[in-house]
N, C-alpha and C. Protein backbone atom coordinates (compact mmCIF):
# COMPACT_ATOMS: atom_id res chain seq x y z
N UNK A 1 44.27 134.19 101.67
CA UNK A 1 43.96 133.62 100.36
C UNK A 1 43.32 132.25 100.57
N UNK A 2 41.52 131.95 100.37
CA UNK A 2 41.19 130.94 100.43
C UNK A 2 41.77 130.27 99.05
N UNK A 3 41.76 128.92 99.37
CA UNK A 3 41.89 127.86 98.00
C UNK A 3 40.79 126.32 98.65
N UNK A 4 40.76 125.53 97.69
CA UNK A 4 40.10 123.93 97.56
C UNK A 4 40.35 122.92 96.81
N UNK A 5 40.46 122.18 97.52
CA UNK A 5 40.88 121.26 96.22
C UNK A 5 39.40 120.24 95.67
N UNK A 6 39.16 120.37 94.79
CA UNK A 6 38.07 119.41 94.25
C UNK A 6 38.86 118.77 93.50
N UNK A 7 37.39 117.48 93.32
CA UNK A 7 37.70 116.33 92.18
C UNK A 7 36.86 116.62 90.51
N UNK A 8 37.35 116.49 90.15
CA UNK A 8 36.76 116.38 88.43
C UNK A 8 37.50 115.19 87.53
N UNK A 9 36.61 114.65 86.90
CA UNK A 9 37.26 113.79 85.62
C UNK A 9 38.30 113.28 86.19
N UNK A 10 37.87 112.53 87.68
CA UNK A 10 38.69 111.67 88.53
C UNK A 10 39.95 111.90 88.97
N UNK A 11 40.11 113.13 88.64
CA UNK A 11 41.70 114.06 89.40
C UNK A 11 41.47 114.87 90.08
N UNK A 12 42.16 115.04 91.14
CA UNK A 12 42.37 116.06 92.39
C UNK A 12 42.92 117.40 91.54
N UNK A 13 42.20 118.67 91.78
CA UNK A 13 42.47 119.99 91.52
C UNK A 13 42.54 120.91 92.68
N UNK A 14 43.46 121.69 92.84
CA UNK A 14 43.62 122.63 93.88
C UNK A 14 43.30 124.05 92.95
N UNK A 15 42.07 124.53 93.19
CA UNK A 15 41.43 125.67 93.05
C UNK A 15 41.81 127.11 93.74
N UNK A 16 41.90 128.19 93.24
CA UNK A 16 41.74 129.55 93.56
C UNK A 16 40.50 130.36 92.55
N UNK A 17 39.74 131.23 92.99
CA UNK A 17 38.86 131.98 92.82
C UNK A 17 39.70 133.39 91.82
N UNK A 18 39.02 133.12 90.66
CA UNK A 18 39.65 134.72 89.82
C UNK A 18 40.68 133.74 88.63
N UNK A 19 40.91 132.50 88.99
CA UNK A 19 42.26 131.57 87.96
C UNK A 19 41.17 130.56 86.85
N UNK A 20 41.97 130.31 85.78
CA UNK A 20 41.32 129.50 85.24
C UNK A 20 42.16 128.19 85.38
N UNK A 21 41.69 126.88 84.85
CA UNK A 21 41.91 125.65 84.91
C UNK A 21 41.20 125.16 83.70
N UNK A 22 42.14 123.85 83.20
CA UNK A 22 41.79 123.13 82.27
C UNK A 22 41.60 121.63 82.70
N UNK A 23 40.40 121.03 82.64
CA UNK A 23 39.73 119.74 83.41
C UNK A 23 39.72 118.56 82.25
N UNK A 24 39.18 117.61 81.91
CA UNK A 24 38.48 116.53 81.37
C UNK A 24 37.57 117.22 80.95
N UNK A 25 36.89 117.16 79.53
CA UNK A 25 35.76 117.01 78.70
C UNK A 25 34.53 117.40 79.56
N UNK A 26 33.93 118.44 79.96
CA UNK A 26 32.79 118.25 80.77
C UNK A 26 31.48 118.38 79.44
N UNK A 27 30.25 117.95 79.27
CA UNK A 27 29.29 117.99 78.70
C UNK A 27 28.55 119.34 78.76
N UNK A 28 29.27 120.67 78.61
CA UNK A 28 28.55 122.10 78.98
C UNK A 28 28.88 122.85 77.57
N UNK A 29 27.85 123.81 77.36
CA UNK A 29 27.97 124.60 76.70
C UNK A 29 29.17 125.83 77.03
N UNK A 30 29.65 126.73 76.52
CA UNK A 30 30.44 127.68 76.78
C UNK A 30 29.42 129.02 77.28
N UNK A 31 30.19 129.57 78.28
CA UNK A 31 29.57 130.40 78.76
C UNK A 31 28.70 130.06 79.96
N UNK A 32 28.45 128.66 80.15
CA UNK A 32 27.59 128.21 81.18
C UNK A 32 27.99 128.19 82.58
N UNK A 33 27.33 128.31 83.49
CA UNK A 33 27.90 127.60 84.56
C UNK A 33 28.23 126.57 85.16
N UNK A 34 28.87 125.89 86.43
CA UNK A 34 29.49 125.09 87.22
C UNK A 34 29.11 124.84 88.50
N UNK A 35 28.59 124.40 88.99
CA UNK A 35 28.61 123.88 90.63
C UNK A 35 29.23 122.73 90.53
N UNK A 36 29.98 122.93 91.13
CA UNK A 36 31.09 121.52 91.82
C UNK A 36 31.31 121.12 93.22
N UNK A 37 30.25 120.30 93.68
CA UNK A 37 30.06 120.06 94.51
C UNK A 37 31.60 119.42 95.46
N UNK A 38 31.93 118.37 94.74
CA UNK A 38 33.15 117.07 94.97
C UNK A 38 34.27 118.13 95.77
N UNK A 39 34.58 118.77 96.79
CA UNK A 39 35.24 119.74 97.13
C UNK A 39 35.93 118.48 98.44
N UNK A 40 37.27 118.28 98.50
CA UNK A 40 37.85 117.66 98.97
C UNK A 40 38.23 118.74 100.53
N UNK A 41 38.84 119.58 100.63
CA UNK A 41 39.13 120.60 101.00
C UNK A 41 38.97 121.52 100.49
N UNK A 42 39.14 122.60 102.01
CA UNK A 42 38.75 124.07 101.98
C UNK A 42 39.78 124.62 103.07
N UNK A 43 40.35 125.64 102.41
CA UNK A 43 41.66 126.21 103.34
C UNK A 43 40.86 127.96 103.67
N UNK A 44 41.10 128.36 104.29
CA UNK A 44 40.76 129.81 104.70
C UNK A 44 41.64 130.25 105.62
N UNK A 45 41.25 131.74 105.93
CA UNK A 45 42.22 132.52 106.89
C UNK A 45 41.89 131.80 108.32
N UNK A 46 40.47 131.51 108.20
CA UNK A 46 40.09 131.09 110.02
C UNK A 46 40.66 129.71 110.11
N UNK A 47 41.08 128.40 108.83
CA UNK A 47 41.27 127.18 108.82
C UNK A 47 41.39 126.61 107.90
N UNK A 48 41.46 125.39 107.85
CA UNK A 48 41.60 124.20 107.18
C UNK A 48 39.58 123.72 107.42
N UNK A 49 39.12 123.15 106.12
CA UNK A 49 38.04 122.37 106.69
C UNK A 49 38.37 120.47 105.73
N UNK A 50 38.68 119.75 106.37
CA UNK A 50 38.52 118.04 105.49
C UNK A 50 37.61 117.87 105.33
N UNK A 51 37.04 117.09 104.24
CA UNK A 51 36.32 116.00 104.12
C UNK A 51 36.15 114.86 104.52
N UNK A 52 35.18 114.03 104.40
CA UNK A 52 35.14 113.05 104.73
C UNK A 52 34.31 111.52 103.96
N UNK A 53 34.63 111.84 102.86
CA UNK A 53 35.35 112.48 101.57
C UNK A 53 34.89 113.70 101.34
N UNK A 54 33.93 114.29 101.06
CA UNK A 54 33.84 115.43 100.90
C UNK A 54 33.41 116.66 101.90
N UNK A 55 33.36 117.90 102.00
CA UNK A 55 33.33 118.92 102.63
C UNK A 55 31.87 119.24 102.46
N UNK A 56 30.60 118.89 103.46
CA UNK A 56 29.36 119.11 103.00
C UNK A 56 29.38 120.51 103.54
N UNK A 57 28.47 121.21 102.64
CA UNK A 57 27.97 123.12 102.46
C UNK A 57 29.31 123.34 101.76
N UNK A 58 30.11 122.89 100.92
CA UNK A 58 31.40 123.70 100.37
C UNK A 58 31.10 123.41 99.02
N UNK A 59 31.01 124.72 97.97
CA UNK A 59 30.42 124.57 96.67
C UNK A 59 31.47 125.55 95.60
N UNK A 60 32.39 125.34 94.47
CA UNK A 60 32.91 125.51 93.89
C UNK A 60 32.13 126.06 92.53
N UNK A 61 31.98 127.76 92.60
CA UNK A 61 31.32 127.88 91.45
C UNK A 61 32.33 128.54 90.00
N UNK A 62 31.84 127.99 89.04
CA UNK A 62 32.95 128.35 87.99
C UNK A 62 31.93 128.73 86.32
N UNK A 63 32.47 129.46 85.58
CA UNK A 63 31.84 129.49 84.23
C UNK A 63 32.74 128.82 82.97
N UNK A 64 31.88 127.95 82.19
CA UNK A 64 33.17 127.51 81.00
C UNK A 64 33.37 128.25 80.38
N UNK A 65 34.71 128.48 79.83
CA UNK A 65 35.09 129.57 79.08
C UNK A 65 35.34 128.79 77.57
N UNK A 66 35.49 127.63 77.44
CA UNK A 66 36.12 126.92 76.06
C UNK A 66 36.43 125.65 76.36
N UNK A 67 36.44 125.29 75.06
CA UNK A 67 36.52 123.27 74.88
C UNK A 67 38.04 123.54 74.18
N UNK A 68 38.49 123.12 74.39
CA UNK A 68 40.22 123.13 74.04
C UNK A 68 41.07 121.67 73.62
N UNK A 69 41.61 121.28 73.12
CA UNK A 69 42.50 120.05 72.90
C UNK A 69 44.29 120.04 73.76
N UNK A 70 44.46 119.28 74.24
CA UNK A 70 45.94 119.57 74.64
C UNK A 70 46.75 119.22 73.53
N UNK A 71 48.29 119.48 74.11
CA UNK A 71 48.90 119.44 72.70
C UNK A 71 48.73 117.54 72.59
N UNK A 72 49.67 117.78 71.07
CA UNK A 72 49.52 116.46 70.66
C UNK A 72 50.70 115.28 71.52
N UNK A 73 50.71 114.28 72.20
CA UNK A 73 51.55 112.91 73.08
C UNK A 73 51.79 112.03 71.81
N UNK A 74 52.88 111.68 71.34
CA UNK A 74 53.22 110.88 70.30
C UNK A 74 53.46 109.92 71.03
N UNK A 75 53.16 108.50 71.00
CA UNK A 75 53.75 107.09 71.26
C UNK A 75 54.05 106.39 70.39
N UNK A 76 55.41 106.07 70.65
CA UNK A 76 56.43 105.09 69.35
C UNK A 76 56.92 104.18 70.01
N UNK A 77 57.07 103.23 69.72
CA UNK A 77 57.21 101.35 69.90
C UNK A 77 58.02 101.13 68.76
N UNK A 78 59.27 100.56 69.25
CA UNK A 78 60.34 99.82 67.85
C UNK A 78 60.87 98.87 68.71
N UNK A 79 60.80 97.88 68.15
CA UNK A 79 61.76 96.40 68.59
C UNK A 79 62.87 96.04 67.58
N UNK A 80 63.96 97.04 68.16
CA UNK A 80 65.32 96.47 67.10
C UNK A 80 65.32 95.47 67.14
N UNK A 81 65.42 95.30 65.44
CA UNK A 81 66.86 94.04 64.46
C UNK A 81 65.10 93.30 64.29
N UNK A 82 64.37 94.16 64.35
CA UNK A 82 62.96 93.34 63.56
C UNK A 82 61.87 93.96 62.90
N UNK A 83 62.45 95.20 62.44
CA UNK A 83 61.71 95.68 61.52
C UNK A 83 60.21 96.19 62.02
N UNK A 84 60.17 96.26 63.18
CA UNK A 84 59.01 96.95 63.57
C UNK A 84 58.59 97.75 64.44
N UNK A 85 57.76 98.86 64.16
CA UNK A 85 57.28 100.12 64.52
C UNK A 85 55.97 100.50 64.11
N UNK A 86 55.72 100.84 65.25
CA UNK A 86 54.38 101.65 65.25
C UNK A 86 54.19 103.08 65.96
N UNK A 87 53.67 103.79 65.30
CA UNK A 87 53.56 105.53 65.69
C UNK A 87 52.66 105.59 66.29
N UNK A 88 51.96 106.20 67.22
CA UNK A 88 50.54 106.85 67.71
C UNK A 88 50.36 107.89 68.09
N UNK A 89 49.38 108.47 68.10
CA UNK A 89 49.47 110.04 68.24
C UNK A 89 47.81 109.98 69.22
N UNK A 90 48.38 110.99 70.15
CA UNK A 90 47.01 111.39 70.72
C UNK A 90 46.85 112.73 71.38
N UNK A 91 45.69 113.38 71.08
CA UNK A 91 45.01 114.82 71.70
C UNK A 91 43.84 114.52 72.57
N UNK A 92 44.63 114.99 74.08
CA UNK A 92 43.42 114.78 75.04
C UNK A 92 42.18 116.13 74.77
N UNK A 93 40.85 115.98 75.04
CA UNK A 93 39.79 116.37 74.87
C UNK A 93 39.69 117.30 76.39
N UNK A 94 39.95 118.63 76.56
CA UNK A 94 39.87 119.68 77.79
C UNK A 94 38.46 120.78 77.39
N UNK A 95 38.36 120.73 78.66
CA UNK A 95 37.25 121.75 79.00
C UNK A 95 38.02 122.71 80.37
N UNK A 96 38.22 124.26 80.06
CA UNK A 96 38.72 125.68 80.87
C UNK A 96 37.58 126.15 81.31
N UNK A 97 37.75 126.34 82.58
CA UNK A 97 37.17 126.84 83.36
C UNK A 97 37.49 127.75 84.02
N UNK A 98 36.86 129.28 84.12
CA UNK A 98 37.05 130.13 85.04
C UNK A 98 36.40 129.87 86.40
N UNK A 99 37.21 129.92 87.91
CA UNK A 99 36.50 129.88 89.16
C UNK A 99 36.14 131.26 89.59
N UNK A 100 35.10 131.13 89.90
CA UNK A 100 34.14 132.76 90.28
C UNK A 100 34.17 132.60 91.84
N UNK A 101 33.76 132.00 92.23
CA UNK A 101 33.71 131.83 93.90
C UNK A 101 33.73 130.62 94.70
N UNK A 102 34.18 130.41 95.61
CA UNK A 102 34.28 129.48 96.58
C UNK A 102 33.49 129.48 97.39
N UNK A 103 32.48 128.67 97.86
CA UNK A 103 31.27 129.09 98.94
C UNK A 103 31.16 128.11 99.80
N UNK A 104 31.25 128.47 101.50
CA UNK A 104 31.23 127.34 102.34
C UNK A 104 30.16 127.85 103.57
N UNK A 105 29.14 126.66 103.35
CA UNK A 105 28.07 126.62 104.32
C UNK A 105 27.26 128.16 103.70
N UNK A 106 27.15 128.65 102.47
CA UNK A 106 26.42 129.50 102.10
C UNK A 106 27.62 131.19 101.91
N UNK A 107 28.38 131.00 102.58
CA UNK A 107 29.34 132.38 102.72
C UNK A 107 30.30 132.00 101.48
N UNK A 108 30.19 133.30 100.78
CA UNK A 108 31.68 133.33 99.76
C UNK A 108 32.69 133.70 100.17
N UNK A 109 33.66 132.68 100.59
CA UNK A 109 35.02 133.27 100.56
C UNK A 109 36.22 134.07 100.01
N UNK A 110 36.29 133.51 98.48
CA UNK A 110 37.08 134.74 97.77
C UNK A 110 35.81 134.77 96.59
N UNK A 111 35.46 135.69 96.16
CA UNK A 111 34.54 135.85 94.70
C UNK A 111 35.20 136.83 93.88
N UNK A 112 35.25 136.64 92.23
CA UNK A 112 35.63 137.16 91.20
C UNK A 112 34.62 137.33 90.41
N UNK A 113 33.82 138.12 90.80
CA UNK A 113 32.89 138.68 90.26
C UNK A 113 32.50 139.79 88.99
């Protein structure tokens, strides 16, 4: 079972081929595709490959499937014996992604085709 870990929307993701994932906001239409270059690692049956930061010829291909919201994070602030509070509410902004294949130095390792 190959896997990778790439970077997106400045977080480390550990990838499998055929799974979906939910990232940061990417600027894509639905249905589109993905090259993700930022591939930190690459694990396979023959190895391990590092980066240095990144893994050059290792390419993470994926299709968006949907723009999604996470649930809602309430933040509340009260300073007893003074009458004050404040509520906040926030919905982070996600973009799902299906991974189709993992490709290193041109060879697909696992593809979900």
């Amino acid at each position: 079972m190959a896997y990778a870990i790439i970077e997106t929307g400045g977080k480390q993701l550990r990838v499998e081929a055929g799974r979906f994932y939910d990232v940061e906001r990417l600027a894509l239409d639905p249905d589109s595709t993905i090259d993700i270059e930022q591939v930190l690692l690459v694990q396979t049956d023959a190895g391990v490959h590092v980066g240095q930061p990144y893994v050059s010829g290792a390419v993470v291909t994926g299709t968006v499937l949907q723009h999604r919201r996470a649930p809602k994070v309430i933040v509340y602030k009260m300073k007893p014996k003074k009458k004050t509070r404040k509520k906040q509410g926030h919905r982070q902004e996600l973009t799902r992604i299906m991974i189709n294949e993992i490709r290193l130095n041109g060879e697909a390792l696992n593809s979900n085709s």
